[in-house]
PDB file of N, CA and C in Angstrom:
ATOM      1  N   UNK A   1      52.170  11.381  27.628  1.00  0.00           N
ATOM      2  CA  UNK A   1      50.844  11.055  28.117  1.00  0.00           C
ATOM      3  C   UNK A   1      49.906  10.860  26.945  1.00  0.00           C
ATOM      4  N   UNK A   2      48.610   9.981  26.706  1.00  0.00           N
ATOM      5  CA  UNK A   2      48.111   9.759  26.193  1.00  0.00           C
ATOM      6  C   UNK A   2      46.625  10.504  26.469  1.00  0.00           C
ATOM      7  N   UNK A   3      46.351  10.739  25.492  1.00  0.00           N
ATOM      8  CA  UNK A   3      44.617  11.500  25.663  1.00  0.00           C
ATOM      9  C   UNK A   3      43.557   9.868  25.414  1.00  0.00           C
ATOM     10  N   UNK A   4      42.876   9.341  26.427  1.00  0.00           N
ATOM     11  CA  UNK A   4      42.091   8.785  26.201  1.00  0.00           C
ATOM     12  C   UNK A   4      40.693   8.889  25.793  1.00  0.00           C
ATOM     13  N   UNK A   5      40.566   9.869  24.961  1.00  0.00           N
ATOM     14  CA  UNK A   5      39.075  10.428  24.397  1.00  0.00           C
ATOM     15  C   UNK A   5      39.558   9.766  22.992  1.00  0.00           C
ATOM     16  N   UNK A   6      37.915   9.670  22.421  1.00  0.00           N
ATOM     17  CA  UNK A   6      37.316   9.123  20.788  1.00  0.00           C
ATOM     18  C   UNK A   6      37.930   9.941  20.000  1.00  0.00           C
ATOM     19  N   UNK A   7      39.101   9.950  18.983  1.00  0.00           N
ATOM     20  CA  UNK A   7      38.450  11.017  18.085  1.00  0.00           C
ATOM     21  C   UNK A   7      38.667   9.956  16.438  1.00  0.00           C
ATOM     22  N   UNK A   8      38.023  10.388  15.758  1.00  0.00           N
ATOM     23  CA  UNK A   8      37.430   9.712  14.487  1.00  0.00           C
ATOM     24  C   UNK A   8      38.029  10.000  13.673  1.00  0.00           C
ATOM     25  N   UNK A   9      38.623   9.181  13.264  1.00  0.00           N
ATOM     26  CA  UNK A   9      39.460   9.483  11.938  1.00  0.00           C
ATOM     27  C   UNK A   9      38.810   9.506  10.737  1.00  0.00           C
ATOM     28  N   UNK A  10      39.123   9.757   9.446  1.00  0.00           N
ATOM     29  CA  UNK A  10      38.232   9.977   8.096  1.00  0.00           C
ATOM     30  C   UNK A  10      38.364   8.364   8.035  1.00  0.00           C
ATOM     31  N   UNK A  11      39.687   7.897   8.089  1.00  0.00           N
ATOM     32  CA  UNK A  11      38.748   6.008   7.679  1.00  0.00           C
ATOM     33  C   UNK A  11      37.481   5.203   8.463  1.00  0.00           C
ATOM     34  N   UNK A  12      37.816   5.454   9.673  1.00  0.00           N
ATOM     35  CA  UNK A  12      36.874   5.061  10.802  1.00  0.00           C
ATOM     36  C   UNK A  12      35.546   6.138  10.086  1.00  0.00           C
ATOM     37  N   UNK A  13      35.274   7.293  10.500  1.00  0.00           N
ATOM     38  CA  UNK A  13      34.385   7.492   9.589  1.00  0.00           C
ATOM     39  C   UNK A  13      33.561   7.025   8.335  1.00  0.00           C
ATOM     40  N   UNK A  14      34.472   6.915   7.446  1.00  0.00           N
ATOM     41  CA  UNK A  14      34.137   6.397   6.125  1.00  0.00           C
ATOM     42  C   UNK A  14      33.487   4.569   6.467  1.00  0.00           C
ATOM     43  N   UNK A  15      34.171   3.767   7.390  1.00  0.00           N
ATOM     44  CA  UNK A  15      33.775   2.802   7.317  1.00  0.00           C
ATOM     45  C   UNK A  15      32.300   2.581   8.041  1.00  0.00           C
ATOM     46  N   UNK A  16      32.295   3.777   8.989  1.00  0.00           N
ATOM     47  CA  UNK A  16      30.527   3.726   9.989  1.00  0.00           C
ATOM     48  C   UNK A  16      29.820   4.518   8.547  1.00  0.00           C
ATOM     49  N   UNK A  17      30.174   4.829   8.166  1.00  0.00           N
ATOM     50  CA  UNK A  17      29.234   5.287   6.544  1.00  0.00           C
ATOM     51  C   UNK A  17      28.725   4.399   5.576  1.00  0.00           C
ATOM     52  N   UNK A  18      30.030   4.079   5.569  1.00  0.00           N
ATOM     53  CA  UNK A  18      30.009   2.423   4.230  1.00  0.00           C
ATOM     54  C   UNK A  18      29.073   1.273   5.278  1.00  0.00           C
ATOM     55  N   UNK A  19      29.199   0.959   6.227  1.00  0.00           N
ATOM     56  CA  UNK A  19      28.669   0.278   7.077  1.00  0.00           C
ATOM     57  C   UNK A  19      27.228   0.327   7.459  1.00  0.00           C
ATOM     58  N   UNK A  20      26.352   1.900   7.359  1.00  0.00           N
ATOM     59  CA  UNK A  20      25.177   2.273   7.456  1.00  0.00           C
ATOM     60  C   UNK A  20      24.247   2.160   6.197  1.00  0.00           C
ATOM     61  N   UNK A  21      25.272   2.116   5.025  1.00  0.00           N
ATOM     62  CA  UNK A  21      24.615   2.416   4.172  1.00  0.00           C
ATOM     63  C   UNK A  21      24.218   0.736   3.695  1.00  0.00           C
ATOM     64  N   UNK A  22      25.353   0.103   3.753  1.00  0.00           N
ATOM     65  CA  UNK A  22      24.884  -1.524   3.661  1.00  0.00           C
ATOM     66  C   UNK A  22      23.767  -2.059   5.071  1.00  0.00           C
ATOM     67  N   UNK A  23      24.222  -1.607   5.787  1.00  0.00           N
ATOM     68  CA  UNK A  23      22.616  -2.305   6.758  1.00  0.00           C
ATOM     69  C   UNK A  23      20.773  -1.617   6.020  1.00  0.00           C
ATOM     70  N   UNK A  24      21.166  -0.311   5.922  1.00  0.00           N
ATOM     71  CA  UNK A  24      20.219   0.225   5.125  1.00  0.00           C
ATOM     72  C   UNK A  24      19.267  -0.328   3.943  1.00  0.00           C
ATOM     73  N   UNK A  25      20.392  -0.987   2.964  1.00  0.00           N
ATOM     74  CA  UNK A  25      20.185  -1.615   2.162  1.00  0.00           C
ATOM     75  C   UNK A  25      19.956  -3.181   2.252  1.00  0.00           C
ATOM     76  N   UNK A  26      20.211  -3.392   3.145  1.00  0.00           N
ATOM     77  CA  UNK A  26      19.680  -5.084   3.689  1.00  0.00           C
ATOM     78  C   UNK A  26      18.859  -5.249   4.192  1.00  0.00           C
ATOM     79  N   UNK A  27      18.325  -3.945   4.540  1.00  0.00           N
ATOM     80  CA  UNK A  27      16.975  -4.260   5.759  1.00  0.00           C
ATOM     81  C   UNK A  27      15.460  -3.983   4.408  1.00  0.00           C
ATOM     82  N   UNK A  28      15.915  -3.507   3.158  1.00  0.00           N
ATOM     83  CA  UNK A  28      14.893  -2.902   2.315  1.00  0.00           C
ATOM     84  C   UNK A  28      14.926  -4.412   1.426  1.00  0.00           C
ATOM     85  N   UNK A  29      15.869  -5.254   1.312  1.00  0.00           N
ATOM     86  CA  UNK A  29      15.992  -6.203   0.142  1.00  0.00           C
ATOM     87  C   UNK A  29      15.121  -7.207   1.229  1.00  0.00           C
ATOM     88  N   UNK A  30      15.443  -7.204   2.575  1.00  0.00           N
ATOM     89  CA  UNK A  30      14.995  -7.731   3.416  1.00  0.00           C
ATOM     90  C   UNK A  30      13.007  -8.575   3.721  1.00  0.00           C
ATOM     91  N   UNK A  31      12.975  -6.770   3.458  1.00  0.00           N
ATOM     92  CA  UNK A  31      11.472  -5.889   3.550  1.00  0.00           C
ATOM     93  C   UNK A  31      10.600  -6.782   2.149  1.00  0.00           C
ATOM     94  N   UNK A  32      10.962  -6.192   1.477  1.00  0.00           N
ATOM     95  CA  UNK A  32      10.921  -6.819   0.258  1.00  0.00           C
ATOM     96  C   UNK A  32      10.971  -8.528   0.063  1.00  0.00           C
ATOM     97  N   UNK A  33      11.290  -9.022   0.621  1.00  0.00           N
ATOM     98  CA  UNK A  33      11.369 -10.885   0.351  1.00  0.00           C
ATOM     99  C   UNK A  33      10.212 -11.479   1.296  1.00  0.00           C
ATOM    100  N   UNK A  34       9.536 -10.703   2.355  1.00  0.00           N
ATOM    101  CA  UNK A  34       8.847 -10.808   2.944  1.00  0.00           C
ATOM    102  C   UNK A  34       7.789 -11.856   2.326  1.00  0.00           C
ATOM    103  N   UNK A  35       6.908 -12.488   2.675  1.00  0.00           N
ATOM    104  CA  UNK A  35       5.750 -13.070   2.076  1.00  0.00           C
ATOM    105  C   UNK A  35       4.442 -11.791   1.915  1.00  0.00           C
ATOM    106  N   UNK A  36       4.315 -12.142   0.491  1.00  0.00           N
ATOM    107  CA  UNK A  36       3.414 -10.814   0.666  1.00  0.00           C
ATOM    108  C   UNK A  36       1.826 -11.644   0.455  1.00  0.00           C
ATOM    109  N   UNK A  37       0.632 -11.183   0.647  1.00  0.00           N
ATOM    110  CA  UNK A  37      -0.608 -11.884   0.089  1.00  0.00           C
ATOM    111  C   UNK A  37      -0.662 -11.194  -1.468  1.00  0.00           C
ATOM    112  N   UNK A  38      -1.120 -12.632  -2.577  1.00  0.00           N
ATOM    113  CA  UNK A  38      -1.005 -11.971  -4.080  1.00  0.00           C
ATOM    114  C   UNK A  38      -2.433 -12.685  -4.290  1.00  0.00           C
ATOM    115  N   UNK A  39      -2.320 -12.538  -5.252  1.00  0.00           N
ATOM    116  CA  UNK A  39      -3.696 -12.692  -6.312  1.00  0.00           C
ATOM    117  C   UNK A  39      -3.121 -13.720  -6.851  1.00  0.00           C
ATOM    118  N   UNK A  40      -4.172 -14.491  -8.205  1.00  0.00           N
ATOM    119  CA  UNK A  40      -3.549 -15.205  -8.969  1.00  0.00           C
ATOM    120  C   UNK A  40      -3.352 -14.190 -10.217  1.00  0.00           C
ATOM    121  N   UNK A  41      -3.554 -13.671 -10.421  1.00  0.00           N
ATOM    122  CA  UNK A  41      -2.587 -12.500 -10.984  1.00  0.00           C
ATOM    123  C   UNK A  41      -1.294 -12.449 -11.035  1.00  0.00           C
ATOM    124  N   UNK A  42      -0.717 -12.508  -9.750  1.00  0.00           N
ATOM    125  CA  UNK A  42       0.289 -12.243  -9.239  1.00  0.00           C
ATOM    126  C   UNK A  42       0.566 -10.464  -8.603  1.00  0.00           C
ATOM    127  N   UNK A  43      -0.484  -9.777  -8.555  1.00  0.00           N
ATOM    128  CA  UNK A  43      -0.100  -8.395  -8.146  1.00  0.00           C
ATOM    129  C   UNK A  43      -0.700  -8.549  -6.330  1.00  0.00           C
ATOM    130  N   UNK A  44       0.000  -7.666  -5.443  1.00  0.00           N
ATOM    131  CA  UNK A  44      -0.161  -7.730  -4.241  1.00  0.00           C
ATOM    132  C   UNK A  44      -1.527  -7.202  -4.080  1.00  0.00           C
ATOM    133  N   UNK A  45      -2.144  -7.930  -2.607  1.00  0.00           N
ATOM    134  CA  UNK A  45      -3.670  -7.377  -2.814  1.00  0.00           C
ATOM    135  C   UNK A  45      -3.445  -6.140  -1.066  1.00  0.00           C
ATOM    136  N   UNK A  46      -4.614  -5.436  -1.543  1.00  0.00           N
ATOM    137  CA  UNK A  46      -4.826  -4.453  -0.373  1.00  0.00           C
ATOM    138  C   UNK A  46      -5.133  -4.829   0.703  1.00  0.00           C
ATOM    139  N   UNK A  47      -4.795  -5.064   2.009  1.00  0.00           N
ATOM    140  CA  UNK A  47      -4.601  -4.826   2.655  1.00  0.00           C
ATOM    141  C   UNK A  47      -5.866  -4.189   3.743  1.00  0.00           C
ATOM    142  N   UNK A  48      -6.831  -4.553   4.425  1.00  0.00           N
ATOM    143  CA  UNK A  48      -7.316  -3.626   4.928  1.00  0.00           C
ATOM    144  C   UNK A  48      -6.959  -2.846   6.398  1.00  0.00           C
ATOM    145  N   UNK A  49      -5.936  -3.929   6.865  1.00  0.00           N
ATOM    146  CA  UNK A  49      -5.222  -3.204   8.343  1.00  0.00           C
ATOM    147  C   UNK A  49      -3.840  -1.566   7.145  1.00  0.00           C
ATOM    148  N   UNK A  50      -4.016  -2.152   5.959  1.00  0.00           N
ATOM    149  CA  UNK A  50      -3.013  -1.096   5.087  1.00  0.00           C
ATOM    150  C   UNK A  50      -3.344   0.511   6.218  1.00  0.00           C
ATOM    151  N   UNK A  51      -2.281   1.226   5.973  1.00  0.00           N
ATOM    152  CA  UNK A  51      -3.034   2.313   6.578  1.00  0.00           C
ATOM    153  C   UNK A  51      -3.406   3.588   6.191  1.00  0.00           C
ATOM    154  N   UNK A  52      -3.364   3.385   4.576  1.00  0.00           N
ATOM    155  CA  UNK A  52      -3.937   4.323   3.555  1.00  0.00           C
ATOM    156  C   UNK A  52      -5.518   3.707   3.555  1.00  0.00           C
ATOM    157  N   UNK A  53      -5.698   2.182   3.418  1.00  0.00           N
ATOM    158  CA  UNK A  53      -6.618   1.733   3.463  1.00  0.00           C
ATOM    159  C   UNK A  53      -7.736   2.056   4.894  1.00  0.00           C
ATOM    160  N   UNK A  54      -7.294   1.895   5.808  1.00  0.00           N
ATOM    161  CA  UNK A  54      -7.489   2.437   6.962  1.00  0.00           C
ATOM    162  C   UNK A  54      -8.698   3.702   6.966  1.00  0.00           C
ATOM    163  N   UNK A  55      -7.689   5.019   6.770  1.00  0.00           N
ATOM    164  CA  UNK A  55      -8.130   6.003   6.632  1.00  0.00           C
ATOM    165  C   UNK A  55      -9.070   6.511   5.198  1.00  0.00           C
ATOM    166  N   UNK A  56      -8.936   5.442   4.552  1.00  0.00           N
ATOM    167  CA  UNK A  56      -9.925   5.755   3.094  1.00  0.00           C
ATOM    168  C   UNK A  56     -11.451   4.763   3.640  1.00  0.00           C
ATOM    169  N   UNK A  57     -11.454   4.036   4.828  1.00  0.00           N
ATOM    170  CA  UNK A  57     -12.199   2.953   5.248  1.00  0.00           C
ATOM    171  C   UNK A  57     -12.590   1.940   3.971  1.00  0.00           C
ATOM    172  N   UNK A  58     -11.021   1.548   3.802  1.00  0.00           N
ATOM    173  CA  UNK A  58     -11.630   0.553   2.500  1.00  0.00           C
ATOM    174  C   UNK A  58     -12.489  -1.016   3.491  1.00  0.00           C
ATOM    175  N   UNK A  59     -12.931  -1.467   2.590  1.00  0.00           N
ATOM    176  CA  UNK A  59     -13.657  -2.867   2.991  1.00  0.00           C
ATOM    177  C   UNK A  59     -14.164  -3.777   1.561  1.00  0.00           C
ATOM    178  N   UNK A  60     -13.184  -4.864   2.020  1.00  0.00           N
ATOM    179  CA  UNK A  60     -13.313  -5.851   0.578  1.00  0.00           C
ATOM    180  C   UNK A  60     -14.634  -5.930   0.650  1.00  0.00           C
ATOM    181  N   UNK A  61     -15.844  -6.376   1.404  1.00  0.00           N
ATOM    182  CA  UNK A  61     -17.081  -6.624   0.780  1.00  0.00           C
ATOM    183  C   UNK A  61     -17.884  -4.985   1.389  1.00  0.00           C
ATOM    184  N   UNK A  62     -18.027  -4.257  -0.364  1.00  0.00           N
ATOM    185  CA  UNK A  62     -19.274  -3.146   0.282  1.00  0.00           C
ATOM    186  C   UNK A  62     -20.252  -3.074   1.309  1.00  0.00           C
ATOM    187  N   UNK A  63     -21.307  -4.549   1.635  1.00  0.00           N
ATOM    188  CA  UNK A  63     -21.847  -4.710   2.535  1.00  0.00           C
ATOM    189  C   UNK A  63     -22.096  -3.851   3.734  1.00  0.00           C
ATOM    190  N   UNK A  64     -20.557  -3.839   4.168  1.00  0.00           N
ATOM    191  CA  UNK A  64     -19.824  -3.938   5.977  1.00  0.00           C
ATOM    192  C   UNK A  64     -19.953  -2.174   5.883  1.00  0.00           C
ATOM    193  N   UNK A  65     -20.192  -1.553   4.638  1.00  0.00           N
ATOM    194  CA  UNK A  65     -19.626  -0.086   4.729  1.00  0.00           C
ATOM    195  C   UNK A  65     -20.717   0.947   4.997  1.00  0.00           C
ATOM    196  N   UNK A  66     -21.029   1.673   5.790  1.00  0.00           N
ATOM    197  CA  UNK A  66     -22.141   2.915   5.858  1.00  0.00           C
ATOM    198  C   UNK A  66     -21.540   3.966   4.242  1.00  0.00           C
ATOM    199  N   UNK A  67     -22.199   3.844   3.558  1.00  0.00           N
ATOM    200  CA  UNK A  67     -22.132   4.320   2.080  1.00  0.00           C
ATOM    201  C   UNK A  67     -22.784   5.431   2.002  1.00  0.00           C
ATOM    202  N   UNK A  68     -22.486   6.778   1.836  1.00  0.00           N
ATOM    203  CA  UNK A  68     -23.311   7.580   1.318  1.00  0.00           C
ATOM    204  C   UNK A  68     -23.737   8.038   0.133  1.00  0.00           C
ATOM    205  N   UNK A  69     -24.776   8.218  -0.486  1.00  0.00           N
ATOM    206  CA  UNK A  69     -25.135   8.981  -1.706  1.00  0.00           C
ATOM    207  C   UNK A  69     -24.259   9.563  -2.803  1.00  0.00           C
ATOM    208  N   UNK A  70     -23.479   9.554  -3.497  1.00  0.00           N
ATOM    209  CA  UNK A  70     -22.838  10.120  -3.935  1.00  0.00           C
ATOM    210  C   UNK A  70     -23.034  10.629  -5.839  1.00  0.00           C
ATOM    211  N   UNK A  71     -22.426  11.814  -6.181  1.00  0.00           N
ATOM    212  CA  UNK A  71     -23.035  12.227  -7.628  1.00  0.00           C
ATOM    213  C   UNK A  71     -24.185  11.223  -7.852  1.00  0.00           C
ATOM    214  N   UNK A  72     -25.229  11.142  -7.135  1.00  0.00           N
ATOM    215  CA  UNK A  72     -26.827  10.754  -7.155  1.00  0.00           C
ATOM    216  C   UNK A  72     -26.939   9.298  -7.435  1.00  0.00           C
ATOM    217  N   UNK A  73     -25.568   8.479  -6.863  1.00  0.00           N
ATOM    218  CA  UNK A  73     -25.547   7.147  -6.710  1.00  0.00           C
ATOM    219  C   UNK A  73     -25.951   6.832  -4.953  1.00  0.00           C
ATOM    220  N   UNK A  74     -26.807   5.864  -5.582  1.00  0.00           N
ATOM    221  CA  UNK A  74     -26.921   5.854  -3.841  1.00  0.00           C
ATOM    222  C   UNK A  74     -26.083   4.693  -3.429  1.00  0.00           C
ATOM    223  N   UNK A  75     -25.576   4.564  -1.789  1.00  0.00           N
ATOM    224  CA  UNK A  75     -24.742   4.033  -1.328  1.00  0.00           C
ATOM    225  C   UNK A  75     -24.632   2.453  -1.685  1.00  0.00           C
ATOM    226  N   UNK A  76     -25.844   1.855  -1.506  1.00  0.00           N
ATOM    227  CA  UNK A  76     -26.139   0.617  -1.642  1.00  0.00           C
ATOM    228  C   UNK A  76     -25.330   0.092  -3.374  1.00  0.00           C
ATOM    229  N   UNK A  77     -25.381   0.957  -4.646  1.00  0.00           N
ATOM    230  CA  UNK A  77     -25.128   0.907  -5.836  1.00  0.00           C
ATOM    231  C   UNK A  77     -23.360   0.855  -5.615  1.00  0.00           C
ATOM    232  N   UNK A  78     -22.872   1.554  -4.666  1.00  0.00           N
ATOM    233  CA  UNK A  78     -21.306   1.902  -4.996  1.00  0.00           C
ATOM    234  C   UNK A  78     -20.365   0.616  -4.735  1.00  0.00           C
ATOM    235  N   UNK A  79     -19.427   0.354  -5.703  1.00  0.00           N
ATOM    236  CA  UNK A  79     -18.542  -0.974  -5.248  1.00  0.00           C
ATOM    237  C   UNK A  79     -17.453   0.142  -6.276  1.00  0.00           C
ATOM    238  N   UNK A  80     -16.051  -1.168  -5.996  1.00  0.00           N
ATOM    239  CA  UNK A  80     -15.055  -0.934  -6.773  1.00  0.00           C
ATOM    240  C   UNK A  80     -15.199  -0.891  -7.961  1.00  0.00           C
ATOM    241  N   UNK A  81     -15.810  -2.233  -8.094  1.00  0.00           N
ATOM    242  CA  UNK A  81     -16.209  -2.251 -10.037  1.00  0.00           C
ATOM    243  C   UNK A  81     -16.907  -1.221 -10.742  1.00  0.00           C
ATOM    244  N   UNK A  82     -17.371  -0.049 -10.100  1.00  0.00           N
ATOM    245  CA  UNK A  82     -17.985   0.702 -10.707  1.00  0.00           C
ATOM    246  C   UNK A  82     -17.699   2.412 -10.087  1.00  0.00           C
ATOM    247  N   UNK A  83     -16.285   2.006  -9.582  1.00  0.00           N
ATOM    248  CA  UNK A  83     -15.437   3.162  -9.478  1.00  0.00           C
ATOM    249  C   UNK A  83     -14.827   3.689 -10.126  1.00  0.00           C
ATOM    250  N   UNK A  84     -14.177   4.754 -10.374  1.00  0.00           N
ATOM    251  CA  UNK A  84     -13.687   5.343 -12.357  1.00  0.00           C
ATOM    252  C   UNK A  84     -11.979   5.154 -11.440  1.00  0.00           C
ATOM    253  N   UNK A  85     -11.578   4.805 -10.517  1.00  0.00           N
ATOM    254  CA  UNK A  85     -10.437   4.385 -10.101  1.00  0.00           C
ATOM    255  C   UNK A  85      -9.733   3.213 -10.010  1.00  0.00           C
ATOM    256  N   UNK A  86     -11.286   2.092 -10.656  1.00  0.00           N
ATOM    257  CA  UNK A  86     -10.454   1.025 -10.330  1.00  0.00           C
ATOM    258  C   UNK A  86     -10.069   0.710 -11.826  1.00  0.00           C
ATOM    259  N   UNK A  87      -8.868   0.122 -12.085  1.00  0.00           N
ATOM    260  CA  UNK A  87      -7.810  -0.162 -13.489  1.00  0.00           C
ATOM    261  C   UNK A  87      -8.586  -1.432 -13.929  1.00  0.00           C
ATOM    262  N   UNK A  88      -8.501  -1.355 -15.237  1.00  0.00           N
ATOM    263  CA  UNK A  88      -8.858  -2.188 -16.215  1.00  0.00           C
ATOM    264  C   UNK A  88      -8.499  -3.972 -15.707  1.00  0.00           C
ATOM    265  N   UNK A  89      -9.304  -4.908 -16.323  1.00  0.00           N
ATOM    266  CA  UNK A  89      -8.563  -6.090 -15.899  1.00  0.00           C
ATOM    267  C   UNK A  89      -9.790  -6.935 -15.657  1.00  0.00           C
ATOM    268  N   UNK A  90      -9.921  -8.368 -15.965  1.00  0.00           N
ATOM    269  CA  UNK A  90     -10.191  -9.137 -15.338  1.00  0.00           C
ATOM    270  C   UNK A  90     -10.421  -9.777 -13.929  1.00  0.00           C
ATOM    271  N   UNK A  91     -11.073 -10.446 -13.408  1.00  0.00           N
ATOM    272  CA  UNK A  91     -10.925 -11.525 -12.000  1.00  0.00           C
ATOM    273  C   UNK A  91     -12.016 -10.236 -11.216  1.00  0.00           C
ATOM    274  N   UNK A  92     -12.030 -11.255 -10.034  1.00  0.00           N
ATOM    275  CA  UNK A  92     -12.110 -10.748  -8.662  1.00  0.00           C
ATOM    276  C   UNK A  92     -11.130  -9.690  -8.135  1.00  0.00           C
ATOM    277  N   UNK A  93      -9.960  -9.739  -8.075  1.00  0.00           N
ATOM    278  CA  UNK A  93      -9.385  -8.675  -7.784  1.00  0.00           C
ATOM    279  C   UNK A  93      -8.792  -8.173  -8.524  1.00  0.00           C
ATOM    280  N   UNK A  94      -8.750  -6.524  -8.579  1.00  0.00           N
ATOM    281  CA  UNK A  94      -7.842  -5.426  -9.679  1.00  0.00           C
ATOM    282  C   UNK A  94      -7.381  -4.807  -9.169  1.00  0.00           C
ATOM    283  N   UNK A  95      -6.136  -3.981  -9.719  1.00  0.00           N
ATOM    284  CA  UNK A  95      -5.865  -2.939  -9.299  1.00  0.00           C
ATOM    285  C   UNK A  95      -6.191  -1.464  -9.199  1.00  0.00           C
ATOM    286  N   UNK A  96      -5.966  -0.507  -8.061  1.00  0.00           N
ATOM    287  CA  UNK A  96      -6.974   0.467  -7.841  1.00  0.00           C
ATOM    288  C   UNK A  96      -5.775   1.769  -7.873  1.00  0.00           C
ATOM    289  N   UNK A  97      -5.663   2.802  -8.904  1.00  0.00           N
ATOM    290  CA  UNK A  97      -5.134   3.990  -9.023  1.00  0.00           C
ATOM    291  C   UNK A  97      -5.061   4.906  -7.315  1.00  0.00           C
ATOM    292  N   UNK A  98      -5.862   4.619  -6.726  1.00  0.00           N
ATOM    293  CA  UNK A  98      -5.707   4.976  -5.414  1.00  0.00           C
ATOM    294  C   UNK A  98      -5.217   4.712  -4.374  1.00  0.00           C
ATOM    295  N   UNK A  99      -4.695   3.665  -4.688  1.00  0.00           N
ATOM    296  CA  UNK A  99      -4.304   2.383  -3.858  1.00  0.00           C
ATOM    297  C   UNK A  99      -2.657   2.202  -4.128  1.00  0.00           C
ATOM    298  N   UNK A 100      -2.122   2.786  -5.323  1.00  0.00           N
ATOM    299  CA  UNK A 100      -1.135   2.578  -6.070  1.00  0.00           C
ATOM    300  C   UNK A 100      -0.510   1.479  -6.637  1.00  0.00           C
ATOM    301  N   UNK A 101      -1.937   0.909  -7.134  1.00  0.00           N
ATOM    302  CA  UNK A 101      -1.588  -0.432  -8.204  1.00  0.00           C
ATOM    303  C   UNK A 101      -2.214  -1.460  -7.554  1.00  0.00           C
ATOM    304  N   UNK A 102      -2.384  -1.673  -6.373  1.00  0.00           N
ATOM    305  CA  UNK A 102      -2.812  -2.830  -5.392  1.00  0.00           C
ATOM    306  C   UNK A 102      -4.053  -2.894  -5.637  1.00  0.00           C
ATOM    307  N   UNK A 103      -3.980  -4.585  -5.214  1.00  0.00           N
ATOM    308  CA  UNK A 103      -5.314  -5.116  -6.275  1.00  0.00           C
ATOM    309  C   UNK A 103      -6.413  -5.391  -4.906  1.00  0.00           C
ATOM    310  N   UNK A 104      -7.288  -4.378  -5.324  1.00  0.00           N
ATOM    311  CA  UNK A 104      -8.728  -4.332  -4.529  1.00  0.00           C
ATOM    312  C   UNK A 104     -10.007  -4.961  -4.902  1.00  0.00           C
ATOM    313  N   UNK A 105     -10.648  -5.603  -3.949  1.00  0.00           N
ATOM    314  CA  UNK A 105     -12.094  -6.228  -4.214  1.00  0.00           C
ATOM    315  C   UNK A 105     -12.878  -5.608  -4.811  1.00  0.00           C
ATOM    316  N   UNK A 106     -13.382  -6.238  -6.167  1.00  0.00           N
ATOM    317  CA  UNK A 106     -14.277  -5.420  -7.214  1.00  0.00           C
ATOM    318  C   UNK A 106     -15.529  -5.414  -6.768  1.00  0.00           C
ATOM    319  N   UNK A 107     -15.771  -5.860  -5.035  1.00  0.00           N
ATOM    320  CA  UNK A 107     -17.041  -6.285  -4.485  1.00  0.00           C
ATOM    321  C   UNK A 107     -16.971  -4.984  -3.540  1.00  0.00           C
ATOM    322  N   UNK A 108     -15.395  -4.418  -3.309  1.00  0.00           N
ATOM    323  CA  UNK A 108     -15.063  -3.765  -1.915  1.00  0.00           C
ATOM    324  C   UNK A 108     -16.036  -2.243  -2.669  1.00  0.00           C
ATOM    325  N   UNK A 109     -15.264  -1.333  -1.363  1.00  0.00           N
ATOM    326  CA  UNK A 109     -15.733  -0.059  -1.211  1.00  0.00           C
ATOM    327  C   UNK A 109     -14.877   0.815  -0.305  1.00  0.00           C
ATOM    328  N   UNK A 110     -14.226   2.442  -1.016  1.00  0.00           N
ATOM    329  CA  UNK A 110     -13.547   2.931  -0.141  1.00  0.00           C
ATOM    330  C   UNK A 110     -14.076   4.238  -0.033  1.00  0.00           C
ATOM    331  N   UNK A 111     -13.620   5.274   0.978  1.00  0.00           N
ATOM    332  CA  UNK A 111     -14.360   6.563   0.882  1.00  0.00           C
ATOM    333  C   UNK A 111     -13.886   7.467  -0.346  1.00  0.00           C
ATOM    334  N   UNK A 112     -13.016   6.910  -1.160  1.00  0.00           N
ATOM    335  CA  UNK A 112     -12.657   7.615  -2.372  1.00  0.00           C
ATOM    336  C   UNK A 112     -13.508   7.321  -3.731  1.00  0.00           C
ATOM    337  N   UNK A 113     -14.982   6.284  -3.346  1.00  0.00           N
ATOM    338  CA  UNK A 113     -15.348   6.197  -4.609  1.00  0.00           C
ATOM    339  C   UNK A 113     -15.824   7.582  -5.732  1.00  0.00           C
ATOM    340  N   UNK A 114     -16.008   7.844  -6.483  1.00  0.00           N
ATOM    341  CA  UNK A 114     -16.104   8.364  -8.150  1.00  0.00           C
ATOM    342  C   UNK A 114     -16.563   7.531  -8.740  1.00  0.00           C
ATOM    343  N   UNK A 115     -17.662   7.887  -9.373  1.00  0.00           N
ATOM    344  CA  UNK A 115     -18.523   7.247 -10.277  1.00  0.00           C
ATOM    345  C   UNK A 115     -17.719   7.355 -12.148  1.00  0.00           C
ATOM    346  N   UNK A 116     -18.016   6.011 -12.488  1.00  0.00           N
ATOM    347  CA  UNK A 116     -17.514   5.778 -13.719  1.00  0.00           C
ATOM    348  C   UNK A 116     -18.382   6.965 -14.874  1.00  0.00           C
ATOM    349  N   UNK A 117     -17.216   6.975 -15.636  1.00  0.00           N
ATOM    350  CA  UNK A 117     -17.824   7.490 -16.718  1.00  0.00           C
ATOM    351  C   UNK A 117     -18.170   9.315 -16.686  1.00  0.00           C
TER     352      UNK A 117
END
């Protein structure tokens, strides 16, 4: 008589392993080829649906942002460009240490500003 139940052998095993680990890895090279929005830079820009961005309420133009007072800057004064977070660089857009490299509007504003200097 035959037992008709699953049982798994170490190759069958090994191959749903070897098998997980390559879909794994195809879906990230995948992720990655995506069209991303860049700069002429070439570095990826932020994102404001991002959802670090989100919760920091970034916004490419300061304008749009209820700004508060901060180390005795008042709201209206605060942008990126004069955040001690945003990275060195040229253009309209740079990259922002908070952001993790992603290049933010030197016009924008997030709730993480710090005053330069």
């Amino acid at each position: 008589m035959s037992d008709s139940t699953f049982v798994p052998n170490r190759r069958q095993a090994l191959k749903a392993a070897v098998l997980t680990a390559m879909t794994v890895s195809l879906s990230g090279f995948v992720r990655r080829g995506q069209a991303q929005e860049t700069s002429p830079a070439g570095g990826q820009k932020l994102s404001p649906d991002d959802p670090m961005a989100k919760s920091l309420h970034y916004v490419e133009d300061a304008s749009e942002a209820q700004r508060p007072t901060r180390e005795g800057v008042p709201g209206v004064e605060q942008f990126c460009h004069n955040c001690k977070f945003l990275q060195a660089g040229e253009g309209e857009w740079r990259p922002c240490s908070i952001f993790g490299g992603k290049l933010v509007n030197v016009n924008g504003w997030c709730s993480s500003w710090l005053k330069t200097g």
